[in-house]
C-alpha atoms as a PDB file:
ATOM      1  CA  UNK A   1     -60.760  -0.066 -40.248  1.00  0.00           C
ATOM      2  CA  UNK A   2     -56.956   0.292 -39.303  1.00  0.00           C
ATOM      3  CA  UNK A   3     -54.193  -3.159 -39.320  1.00  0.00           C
ATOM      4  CA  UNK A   4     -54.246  -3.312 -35.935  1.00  0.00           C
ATOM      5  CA  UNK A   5     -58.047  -4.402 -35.908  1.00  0.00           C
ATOM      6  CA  UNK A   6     -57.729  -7.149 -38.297  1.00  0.00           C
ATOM      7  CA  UNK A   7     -54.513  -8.396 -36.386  1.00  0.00           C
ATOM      8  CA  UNK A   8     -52.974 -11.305 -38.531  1.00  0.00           C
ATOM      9  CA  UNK A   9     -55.434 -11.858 -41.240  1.00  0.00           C
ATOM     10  CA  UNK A  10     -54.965 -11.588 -44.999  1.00  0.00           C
ATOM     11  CA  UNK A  11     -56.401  -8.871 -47.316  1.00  0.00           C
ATOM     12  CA  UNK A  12     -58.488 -11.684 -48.482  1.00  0.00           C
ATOM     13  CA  UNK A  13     -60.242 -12.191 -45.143  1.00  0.00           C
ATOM     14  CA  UNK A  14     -60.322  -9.068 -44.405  1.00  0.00           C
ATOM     15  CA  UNK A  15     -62.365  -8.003 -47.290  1.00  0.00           C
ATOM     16  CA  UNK A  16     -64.349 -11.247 -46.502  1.00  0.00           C
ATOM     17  CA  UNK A  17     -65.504  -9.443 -43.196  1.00  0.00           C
ATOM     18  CA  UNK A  18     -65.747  -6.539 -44.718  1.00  0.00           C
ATOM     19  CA  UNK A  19     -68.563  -7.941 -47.312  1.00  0.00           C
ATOM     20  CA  UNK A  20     -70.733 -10.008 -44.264  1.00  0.00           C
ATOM     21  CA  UNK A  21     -70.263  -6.844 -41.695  1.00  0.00           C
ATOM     22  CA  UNK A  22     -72.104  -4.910 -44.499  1.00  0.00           C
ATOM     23  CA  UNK A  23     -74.737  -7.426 -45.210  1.00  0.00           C
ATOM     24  CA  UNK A  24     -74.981  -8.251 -41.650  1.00  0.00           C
ATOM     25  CA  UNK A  25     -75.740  -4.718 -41.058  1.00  0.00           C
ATOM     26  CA  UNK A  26     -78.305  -4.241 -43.789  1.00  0.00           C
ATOM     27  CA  UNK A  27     -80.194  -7.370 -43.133  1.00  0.00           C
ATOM     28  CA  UNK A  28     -80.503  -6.709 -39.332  1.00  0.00           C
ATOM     29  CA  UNK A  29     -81.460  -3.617 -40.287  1.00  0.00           C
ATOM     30  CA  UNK A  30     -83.932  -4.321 -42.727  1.00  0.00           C
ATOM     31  CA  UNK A  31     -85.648  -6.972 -40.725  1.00  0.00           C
ATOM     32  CA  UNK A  32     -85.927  -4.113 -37.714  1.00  0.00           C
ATOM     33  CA  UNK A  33     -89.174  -3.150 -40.076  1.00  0.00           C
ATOM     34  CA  UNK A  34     -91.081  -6.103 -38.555  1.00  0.00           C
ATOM     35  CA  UNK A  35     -90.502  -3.905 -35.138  1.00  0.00           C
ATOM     36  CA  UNK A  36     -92.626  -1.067 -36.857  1.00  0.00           C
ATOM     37  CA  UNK A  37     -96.604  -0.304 -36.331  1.00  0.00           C
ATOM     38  CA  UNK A  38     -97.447  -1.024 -40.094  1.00  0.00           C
ATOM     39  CA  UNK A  39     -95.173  -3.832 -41.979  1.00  0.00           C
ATOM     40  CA  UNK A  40     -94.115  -0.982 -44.989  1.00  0.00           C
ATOM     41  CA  UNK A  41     -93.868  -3.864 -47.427  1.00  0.00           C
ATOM     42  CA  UNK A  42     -97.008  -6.269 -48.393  1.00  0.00           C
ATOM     43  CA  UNK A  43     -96.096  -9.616 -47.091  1.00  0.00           C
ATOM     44  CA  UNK A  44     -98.262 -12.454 -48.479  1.00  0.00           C
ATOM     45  CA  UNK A  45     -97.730 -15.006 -45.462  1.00  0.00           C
ATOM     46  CA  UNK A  46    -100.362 -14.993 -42.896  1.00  0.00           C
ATOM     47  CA  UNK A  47     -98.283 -16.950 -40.477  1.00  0.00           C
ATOM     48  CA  UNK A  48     -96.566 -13.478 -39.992  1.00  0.00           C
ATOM     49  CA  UNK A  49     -99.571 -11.541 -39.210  1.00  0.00           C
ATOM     50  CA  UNK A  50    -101.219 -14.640 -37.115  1.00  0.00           C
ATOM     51  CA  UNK A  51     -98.060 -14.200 -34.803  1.00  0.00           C
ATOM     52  CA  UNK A  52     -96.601 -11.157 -34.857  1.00  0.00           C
ATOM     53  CA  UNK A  53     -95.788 -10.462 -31.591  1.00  0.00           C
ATOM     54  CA  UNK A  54     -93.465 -13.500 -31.806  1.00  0.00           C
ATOM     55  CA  UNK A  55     -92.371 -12.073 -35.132  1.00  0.00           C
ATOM     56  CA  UNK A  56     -91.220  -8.691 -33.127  1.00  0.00           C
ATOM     57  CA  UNK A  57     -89.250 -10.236 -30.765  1.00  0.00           C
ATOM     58  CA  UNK A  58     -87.728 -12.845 -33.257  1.00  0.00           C
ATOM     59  CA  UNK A  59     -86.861 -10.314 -35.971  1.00  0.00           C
ATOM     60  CA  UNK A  60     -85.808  -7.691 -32.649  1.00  0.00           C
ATOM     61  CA  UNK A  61     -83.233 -10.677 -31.080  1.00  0.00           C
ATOM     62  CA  UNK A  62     -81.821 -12.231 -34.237  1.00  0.00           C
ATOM     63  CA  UNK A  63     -81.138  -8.850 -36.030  1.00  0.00           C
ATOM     64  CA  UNK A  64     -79.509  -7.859 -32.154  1.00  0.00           C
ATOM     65  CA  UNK A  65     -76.996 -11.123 -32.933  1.00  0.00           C
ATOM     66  CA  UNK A  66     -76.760 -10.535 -36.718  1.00  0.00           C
ATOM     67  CA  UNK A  67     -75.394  -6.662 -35.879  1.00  0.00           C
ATOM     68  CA  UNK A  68     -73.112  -8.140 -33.205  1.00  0.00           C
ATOM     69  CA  UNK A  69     -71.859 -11.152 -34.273  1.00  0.00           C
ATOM     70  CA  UNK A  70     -69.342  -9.514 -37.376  1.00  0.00           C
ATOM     71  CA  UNK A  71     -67.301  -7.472 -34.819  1.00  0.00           C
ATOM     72  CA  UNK A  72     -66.890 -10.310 -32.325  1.00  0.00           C
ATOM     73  CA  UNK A  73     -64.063 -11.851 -34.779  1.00  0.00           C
ATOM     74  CA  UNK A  74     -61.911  -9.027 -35.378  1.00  0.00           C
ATOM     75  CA  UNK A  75     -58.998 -10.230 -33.165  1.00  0.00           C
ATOM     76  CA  UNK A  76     -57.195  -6.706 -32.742  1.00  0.00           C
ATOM     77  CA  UNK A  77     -60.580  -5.380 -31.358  1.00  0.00           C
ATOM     78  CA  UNK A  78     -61.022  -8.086 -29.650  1.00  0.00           C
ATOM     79  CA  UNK A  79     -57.573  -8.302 -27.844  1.00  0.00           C
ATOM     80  CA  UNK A  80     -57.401  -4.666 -27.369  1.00  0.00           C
ATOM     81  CA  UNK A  81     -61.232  -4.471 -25.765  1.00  0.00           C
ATOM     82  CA  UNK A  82     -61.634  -7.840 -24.139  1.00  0.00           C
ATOM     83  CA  UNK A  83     -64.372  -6.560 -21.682  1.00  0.00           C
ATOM     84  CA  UNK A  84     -66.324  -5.334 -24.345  1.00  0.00           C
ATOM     85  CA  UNK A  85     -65.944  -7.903 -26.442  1.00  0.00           C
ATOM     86  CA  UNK A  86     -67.193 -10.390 -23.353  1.00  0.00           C
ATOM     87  CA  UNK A  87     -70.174  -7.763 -22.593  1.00  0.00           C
ATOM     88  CA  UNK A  88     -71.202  -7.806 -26.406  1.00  0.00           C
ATOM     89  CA  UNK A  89     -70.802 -11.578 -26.506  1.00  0.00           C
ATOM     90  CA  UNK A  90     -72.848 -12.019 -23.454  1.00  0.00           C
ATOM     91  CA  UNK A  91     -75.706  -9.833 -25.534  1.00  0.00           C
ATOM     92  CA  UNK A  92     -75.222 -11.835 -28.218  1.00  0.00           C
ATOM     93  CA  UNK A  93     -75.946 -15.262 -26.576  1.00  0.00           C
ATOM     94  CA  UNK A  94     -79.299 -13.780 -24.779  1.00  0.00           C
ATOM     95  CA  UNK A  95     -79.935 -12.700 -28.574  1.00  0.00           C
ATOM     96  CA  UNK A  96     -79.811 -15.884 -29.817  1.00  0.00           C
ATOM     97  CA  UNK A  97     -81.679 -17.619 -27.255  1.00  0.00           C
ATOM     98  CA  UNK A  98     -84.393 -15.636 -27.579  1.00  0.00           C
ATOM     99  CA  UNK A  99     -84.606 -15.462 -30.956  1.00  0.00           C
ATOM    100  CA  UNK A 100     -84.803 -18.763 -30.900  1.00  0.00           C
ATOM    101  CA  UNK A 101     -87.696 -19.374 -28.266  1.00  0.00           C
ATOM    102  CA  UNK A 102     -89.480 -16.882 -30.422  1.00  0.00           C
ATOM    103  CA  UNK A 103     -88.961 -18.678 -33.882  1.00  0.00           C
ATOM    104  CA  UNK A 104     -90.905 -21.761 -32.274  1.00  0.00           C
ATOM    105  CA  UNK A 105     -94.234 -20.535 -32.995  1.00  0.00           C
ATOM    106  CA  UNK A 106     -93.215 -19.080 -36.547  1.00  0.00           C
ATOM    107  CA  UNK A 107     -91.340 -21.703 -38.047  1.00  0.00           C
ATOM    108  CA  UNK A 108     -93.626 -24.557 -36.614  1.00  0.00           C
ATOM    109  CA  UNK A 109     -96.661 -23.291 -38.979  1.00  0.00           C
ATOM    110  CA  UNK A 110     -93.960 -21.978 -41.830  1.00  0.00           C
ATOM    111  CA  UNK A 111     -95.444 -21.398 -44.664  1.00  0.00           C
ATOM    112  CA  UNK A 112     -95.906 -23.996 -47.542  1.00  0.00           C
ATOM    113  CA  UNK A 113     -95.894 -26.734 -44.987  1.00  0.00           C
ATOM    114  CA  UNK A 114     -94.263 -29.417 -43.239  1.00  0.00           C
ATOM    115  CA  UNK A 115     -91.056 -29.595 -45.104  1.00  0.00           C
ATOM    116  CA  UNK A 116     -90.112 -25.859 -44.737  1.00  0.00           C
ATOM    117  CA  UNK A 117     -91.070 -25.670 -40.809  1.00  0.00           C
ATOM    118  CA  UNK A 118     -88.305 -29.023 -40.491  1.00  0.00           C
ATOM    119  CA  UNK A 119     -85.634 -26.734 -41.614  1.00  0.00           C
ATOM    120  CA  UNK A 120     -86.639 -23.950 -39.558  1.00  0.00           C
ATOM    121  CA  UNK A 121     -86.965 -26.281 -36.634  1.00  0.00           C
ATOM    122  CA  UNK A 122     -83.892 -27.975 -37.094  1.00  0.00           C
ATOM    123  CA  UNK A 123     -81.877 -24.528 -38.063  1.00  0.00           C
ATOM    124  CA  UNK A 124     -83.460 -23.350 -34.228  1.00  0.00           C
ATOM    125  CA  UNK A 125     -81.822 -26.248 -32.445  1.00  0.00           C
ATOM    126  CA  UNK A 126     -78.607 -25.945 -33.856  1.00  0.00           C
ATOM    127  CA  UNK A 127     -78.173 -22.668 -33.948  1.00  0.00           C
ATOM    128  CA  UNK A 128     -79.195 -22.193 -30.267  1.00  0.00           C
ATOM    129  CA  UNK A 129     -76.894 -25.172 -29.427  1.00  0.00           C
ATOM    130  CA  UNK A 130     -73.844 -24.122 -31.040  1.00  0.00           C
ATOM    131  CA  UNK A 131     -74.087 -21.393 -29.009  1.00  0.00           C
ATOM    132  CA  UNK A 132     -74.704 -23.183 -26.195  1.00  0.00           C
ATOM    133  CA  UNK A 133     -71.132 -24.580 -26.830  1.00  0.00           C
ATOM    134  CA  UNK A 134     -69.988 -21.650 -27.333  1.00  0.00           C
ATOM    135  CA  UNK A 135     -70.569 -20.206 -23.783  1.00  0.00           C
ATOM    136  CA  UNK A 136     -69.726 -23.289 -22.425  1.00  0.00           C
ATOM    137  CA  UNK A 137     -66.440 -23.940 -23.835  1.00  0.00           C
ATOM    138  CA  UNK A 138     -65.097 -20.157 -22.595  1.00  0.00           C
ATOM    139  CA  UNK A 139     -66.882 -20.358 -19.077  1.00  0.00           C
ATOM    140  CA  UNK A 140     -64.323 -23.576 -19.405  1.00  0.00           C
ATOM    141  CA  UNK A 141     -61.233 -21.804 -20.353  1.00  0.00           C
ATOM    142  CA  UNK A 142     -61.251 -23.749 -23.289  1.00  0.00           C
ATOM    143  CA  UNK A 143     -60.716 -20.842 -25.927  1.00  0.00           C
ATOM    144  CA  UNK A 144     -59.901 -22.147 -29.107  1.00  0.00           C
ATOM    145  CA  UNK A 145     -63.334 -24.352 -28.932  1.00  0.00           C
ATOM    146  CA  UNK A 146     -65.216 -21.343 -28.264  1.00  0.00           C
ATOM    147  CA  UNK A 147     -64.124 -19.513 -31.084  1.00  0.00           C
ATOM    148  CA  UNK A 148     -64.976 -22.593 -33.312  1.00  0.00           C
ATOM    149  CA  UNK A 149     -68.553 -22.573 -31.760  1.00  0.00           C
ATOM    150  CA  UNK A 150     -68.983 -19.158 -32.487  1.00  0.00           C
ATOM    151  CA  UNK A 151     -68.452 -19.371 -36.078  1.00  0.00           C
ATOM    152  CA  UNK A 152     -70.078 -21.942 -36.184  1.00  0.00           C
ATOM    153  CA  UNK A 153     -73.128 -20.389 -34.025  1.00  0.00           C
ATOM    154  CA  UNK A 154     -72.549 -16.874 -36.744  1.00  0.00           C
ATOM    155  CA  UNK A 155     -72.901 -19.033 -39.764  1.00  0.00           C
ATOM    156  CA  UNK A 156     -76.139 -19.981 -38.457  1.00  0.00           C
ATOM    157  CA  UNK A 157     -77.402 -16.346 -37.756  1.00  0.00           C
ATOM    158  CA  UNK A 158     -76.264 -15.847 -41.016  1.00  0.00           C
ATOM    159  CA  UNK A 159     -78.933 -17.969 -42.116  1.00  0.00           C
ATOM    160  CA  UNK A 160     -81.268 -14.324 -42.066  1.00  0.00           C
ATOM    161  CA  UNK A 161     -78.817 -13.149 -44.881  1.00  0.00           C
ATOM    162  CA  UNK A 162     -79.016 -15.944 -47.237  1.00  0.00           C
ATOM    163  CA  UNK A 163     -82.607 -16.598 -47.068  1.00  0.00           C
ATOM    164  CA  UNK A 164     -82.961 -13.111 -48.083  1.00  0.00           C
ATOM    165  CA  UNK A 165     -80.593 -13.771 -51.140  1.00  0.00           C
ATOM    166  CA  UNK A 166     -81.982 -17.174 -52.304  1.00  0.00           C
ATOM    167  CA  UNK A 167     -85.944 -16.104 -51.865  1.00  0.00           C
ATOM    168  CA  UNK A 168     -85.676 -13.026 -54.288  1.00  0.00           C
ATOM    169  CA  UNK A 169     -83.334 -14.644 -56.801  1.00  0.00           C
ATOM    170  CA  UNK A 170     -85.668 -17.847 -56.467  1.00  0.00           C
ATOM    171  CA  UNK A 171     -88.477 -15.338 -57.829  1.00  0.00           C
ATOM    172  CA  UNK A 172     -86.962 -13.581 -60.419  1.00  0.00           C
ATOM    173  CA  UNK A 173     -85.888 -16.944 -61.650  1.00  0.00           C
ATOM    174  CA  UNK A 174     -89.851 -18.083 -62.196  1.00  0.00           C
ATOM    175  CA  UNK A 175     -89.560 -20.609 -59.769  1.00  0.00           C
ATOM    176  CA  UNK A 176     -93.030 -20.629 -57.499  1.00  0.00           C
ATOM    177  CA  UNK A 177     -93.055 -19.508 -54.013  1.00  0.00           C
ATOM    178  CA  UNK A 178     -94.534 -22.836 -53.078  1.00  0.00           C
ATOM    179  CA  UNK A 179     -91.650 -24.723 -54.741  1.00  0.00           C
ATOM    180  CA  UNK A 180     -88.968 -22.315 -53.268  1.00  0.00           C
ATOM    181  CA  UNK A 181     -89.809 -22.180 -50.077  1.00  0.00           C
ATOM    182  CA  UNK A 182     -89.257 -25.593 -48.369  1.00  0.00           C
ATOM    183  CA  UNK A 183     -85.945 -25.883 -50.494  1.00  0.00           C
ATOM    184  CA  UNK A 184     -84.641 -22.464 -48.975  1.00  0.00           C
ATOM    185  CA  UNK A 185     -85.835 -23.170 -45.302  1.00  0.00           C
ATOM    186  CA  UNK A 186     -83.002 -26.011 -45.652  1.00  0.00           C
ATOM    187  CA  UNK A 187     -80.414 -23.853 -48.239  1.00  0.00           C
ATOM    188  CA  UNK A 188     -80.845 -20.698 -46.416  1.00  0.00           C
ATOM    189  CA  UNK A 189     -78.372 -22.623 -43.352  1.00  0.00           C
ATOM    190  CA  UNK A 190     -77.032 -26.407 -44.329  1.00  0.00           C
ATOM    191  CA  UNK A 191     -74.453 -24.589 -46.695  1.00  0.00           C
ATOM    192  CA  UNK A 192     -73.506 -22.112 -44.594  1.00  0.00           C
ATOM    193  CA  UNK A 193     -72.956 -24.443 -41.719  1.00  0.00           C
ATOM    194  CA  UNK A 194     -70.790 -26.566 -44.454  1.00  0.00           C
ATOM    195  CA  UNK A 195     -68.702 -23.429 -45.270  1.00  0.00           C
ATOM    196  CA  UNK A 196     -68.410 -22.779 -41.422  1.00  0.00           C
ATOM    197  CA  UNK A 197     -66.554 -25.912 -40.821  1.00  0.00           C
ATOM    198  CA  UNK A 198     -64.371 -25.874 -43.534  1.00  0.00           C
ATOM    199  CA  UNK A 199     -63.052 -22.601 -42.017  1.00  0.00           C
ATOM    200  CA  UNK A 200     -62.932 -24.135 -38.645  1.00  0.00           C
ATOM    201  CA  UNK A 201     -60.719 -27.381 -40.680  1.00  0.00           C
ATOM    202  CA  UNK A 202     -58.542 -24.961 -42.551  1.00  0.00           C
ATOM    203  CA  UNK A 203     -57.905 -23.037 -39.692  1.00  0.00           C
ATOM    204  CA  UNK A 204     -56.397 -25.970 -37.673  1.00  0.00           C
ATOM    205  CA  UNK A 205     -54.384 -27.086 -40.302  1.00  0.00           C
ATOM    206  CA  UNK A 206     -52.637 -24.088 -40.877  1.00  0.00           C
ATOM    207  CA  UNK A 207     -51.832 -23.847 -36.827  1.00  0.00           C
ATOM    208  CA  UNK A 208     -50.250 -27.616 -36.889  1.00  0.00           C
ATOM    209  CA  UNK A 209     -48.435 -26.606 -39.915  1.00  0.00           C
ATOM    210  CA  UNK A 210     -46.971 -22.888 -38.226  1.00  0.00           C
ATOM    211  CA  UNK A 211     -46.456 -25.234 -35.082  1.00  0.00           C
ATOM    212  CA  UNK A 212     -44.924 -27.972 -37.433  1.00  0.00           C
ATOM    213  CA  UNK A 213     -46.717 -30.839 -36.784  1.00  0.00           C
END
């Protein structure tokens, strides 16, 4: 990846994109698997086998956005291919949305109960409605709220890449599935959202202080 495609940002931020474009594109690959005639790993939650159809196109949409999403916030890409980067961020939305309509099904009989399918409820709405914002705020000119929404709206899709880091490590760590499992359905996106806007604050701060306010 050359300067010019990571336009003003620091080493530091740069290899920060560097490390979620990689496990953005191994998780949305990974989760493509669901797409295939025979699941090639034994998955002990029935929910997924009760509804797979909705698991296909859930695992298909999200892992669409979770590819996309990484290469939407390279500003020299972005500036140098703004069509493209509309075009892809037009997929993206219609990504999300349907991932999201699909989810409903899944995540209102999650596994382990009543607890867990809250979090995946409530990671749905938000996630879908920060992206909502998103697309509104640019169809309104208003550009630097759109890019807030959207990483916003990516920290959320995110939520695929952490859940797949807390689950395992919850494992190996002894800790039961039926313990784990409503705790990550919350962990797997409240943090992430957290970390979101304190990149969002951070950022604004250090504009007022280059514009010195």
């Amino acid at each position: 990846m050359t300067v010019a495609a990571r336009g003003n940002w620091s080493r530091l931020a740069f290899a920060g994109w560097i490390l979620l474009a990689i496990n953005a594109a191994g998780t949305g690959l990974y989760s493509l698997r669901y797409v295939l005639p025979r699941i090639p790993l034994p998955i002990l939650m029935p929910n997924f086998f009760d509804r797979r159809g909705w698991l296909i196109a859930h695992a298909t949409c999200s892992s669409i956005a979770l590819l996309l999403g990484p290469w939407q916030f390279l500003p020299g890409l972005r500036a140098r291919f703004l069509n493209l980067h509309r075009w892809m961020g037009r997929i993206y939305c219609v990504a999300v949305l349907a991932g999201w309509i699909a989810s409903l099904p899944i995540a209102a009989h999650a596994e382990t109960g009543s607890v867990a399918s809250a979090g995946f409820l409530l990671l749905g709405i938000v996630w879908s409605g920060s992206t909502a914002m998103a697309w509104v705020s640019i169809r309104g000119g208003r550009v630097q709220a759109h890019r807030e929404w959207m990483v916003r709206s990516y920290a959320l899709t995110a939520a695929a890449i952490t859940l797949r880091i807390y689950l395992p490590l919850s494992l190996v760590a002894g800790v039961p599935f039926t313990m784990c499992y409503p705790t990550i359905a919350w962990m797997c996106w409240v943090p992430n959202l957290v970390f979101a806007e304190w990149l969002i604050r951070r950022s604004r701060v250090k504009k007022r202080a280059l514009a010195g306010f």
